[in-house]
C-alpha atoms as a PDB file:
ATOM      1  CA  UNK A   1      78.909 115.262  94.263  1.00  0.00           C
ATOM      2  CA  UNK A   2      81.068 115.200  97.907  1.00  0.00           C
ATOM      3  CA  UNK A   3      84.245 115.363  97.158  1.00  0.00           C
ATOM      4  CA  UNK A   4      87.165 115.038 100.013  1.00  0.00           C
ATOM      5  CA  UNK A   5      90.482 116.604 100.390  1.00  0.00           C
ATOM      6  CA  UNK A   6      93.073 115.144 100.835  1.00  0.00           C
ATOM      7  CA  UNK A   7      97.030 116.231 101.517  1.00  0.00           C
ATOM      8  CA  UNK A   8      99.174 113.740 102.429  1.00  0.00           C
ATOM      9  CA  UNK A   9     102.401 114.194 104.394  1.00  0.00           C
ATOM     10  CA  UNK A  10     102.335 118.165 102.780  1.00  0.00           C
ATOM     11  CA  UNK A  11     103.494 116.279  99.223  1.00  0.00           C
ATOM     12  CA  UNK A  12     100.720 116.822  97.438  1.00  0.00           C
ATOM     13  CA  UNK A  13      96.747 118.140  97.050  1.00  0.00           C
ATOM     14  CA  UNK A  14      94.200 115.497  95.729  1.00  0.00           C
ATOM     15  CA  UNK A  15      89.943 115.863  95.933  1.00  0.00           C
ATOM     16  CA  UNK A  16      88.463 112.079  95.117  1.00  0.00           C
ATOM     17  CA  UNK A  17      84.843 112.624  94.826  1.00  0.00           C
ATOM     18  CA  UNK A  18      82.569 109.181  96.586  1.00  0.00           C
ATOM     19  CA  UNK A  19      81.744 107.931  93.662  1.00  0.00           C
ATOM     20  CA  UNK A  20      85.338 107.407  92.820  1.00  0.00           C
ATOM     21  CA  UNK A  21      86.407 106.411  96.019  1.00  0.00           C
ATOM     22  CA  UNK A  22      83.859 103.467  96.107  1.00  0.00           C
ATOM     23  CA  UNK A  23      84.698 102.307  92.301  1.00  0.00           C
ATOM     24  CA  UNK A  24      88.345 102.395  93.366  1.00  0.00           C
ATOM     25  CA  UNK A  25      87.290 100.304  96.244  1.00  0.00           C
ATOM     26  CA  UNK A  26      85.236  98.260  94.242  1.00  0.00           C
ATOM     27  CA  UNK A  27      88.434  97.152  91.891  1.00  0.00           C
ATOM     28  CA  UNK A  28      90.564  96.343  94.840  1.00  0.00           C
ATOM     29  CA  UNK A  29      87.730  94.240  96.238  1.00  0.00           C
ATOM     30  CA  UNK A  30      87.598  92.229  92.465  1.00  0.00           C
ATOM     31  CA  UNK A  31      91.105  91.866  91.496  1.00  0.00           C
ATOM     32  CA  UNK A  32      92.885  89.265  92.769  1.00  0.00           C
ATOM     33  CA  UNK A  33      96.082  89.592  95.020  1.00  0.00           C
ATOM     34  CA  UNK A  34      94.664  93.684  94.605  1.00  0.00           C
ATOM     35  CA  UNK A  35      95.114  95.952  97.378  1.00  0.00           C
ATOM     36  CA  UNK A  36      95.278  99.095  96.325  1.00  0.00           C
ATOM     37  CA  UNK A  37      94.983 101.376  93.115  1.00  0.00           C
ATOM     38  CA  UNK A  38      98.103 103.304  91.642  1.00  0.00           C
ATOM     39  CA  UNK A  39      97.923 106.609  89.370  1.00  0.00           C
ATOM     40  CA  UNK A  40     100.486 107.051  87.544  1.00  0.00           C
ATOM     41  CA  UNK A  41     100.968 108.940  84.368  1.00  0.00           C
ATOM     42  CA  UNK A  42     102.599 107.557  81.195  1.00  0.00           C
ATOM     43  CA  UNK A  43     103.385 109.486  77.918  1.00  0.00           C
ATOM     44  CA  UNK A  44     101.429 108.708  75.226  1.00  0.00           C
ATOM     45  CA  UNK A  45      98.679 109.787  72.717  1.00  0.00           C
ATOM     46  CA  UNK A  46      98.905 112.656  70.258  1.00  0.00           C
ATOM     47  CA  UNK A  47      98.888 115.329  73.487  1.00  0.00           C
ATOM     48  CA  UNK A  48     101.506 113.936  75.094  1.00  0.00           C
ATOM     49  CA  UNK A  49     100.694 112.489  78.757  1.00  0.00           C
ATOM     50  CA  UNK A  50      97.721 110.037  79.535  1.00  0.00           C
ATOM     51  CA  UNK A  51      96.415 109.042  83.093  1.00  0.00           C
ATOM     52  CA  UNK A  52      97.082 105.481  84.076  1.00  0.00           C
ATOM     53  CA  UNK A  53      94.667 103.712  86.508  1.00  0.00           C
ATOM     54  CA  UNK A  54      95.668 100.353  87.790  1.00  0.00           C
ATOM     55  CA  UNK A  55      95.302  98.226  90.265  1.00  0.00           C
ATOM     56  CA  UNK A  56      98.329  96.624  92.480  1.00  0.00           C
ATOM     57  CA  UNK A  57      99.937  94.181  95.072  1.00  0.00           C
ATOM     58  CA  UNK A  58     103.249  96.021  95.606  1.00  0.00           C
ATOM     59  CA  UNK A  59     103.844  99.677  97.026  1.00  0.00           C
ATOM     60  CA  UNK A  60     107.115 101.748  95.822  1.00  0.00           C
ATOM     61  CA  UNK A  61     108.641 102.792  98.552  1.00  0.00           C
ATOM     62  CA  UNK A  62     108.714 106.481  96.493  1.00  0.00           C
ATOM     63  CA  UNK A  63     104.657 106.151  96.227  1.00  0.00           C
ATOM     64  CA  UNK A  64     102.702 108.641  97.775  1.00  0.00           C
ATOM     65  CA  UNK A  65      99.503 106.969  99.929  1.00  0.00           C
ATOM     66  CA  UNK A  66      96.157 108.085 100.378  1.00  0.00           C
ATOM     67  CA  UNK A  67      94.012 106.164 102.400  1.00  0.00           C
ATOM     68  CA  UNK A  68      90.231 105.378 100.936  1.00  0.00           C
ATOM     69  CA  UNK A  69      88.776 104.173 103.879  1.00  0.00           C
ATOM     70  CA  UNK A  70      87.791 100.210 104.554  1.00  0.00           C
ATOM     71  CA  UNK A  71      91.866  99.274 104.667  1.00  0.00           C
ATOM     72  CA  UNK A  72      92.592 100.516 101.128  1.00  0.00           C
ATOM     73  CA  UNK A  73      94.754 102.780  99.563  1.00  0.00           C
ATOM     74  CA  UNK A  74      95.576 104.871  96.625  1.00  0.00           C
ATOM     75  CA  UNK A  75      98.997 105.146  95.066  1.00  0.00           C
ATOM     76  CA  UNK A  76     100.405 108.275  93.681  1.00  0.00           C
ATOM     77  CA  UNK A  77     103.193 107.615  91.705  1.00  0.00           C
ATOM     78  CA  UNK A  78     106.037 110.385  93.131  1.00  0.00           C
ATOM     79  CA  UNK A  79     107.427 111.017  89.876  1.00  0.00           C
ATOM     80  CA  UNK A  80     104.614 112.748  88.476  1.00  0.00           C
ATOM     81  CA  UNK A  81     103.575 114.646  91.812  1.00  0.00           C
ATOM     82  CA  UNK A  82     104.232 117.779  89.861  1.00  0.00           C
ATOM     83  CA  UNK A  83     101.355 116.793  87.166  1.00  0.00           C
ATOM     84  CA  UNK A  84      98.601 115.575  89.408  1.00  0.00           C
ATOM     85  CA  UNK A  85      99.185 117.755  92.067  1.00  0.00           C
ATOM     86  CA  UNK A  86      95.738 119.472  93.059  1.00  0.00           C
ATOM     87  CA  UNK A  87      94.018 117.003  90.456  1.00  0.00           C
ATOM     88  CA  UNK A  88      90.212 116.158  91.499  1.00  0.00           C
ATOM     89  CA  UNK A  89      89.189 112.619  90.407  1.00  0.00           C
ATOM     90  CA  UNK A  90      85.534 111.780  90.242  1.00  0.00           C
ATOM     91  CA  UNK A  91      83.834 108.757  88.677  1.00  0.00           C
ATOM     92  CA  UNK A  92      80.538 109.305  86.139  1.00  0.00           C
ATOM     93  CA  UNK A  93      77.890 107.133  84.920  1.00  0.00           C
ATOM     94  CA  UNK A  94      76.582 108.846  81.703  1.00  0.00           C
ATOM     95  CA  UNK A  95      74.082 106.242  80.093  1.00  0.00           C
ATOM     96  CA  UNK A  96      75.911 103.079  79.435  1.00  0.00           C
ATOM     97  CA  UNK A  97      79.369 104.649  79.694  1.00  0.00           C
ATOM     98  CA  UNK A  98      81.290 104.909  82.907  1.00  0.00           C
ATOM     99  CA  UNK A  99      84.371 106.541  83.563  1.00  0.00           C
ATOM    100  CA  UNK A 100      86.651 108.094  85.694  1.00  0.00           C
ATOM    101  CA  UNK A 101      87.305 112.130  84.948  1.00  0.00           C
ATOM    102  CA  UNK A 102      90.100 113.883  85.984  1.00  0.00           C
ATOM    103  CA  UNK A 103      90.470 117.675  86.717  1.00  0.00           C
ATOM    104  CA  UNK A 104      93.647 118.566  86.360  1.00  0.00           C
ATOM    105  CA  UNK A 105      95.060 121.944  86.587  1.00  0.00           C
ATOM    106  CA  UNK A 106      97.632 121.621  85.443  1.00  0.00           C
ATOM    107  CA  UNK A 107      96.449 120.905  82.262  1.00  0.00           C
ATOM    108  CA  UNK A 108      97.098 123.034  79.265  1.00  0.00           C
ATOM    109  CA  UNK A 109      95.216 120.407  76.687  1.00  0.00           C
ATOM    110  CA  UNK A 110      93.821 117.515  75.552  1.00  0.00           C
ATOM    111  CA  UNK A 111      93.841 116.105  72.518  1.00  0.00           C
ATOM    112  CA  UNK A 112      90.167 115.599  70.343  1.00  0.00           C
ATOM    113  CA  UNK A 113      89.341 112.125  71.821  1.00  0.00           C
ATOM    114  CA  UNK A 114      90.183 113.128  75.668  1.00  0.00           C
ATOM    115  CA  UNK A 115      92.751 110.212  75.669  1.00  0.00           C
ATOM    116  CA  UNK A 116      95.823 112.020  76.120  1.00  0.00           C
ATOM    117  CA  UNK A 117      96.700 115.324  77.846  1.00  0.00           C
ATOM    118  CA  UNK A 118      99.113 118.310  76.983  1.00  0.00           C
ATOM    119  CA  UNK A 119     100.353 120.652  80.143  1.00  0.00           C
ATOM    120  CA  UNK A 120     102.616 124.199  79.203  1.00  0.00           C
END
């Protein structure tokens, strides 16, 4: 797995591994009016916090950008800098199941399903 660093404008540390930068990539390139992806994090499930993965057209202006490479970018939703910062994001093929994993440090928990996330 190569994973690169990346710290944009001092705000905040982020590794994206190349298999998650090209699946990223990959949904921009499929979604229509899509430029870019946008992580966010939402409350929800029974730990309290769950990632959220979507594709966009618009940038907040309070969105933090990473560049992917090929003219498209990665979101970070400000708001939740202090969850996600030094977060490393990879994407996994395990038999017929793919997914995106997050490492999180900040992380305390998760709850049994690995839906949701707890941090202390």
């Amino acid at each position: 797995m190569t994973l690169e660093y990346y710290q944009p404008t001092g705000q905040i540390q982020i590794e994206i591994s190349d298999s998650a930068k090209n699946r990223l990539i990959k949904v921009i390139q499929t979604t229509a009016g899509g430029y870019a992806m946008r992580l966010s994090v939402k409350k929800s499930g029974c730990s309290g916090y769950a990632y959220d993965l979507q594709c966009v057209t618009e940038l907040y202006s309070e969105d933090v950008k990473i560049e992917l490479g090929q003219g498209f970018q990665l979101f970070i939703d400000s708001q939740f800098l202090f969850l996600l910062n030094g977060l490393k994001l990879d994407y996994v093929k395990e038999g017929l199941q793919h997914k995106f994993i997050y490492d999180n440090p900040n992380q305390s928990g998760q709850c049994g399903c690995g839906e949701s996330f707890s941090v202390s």
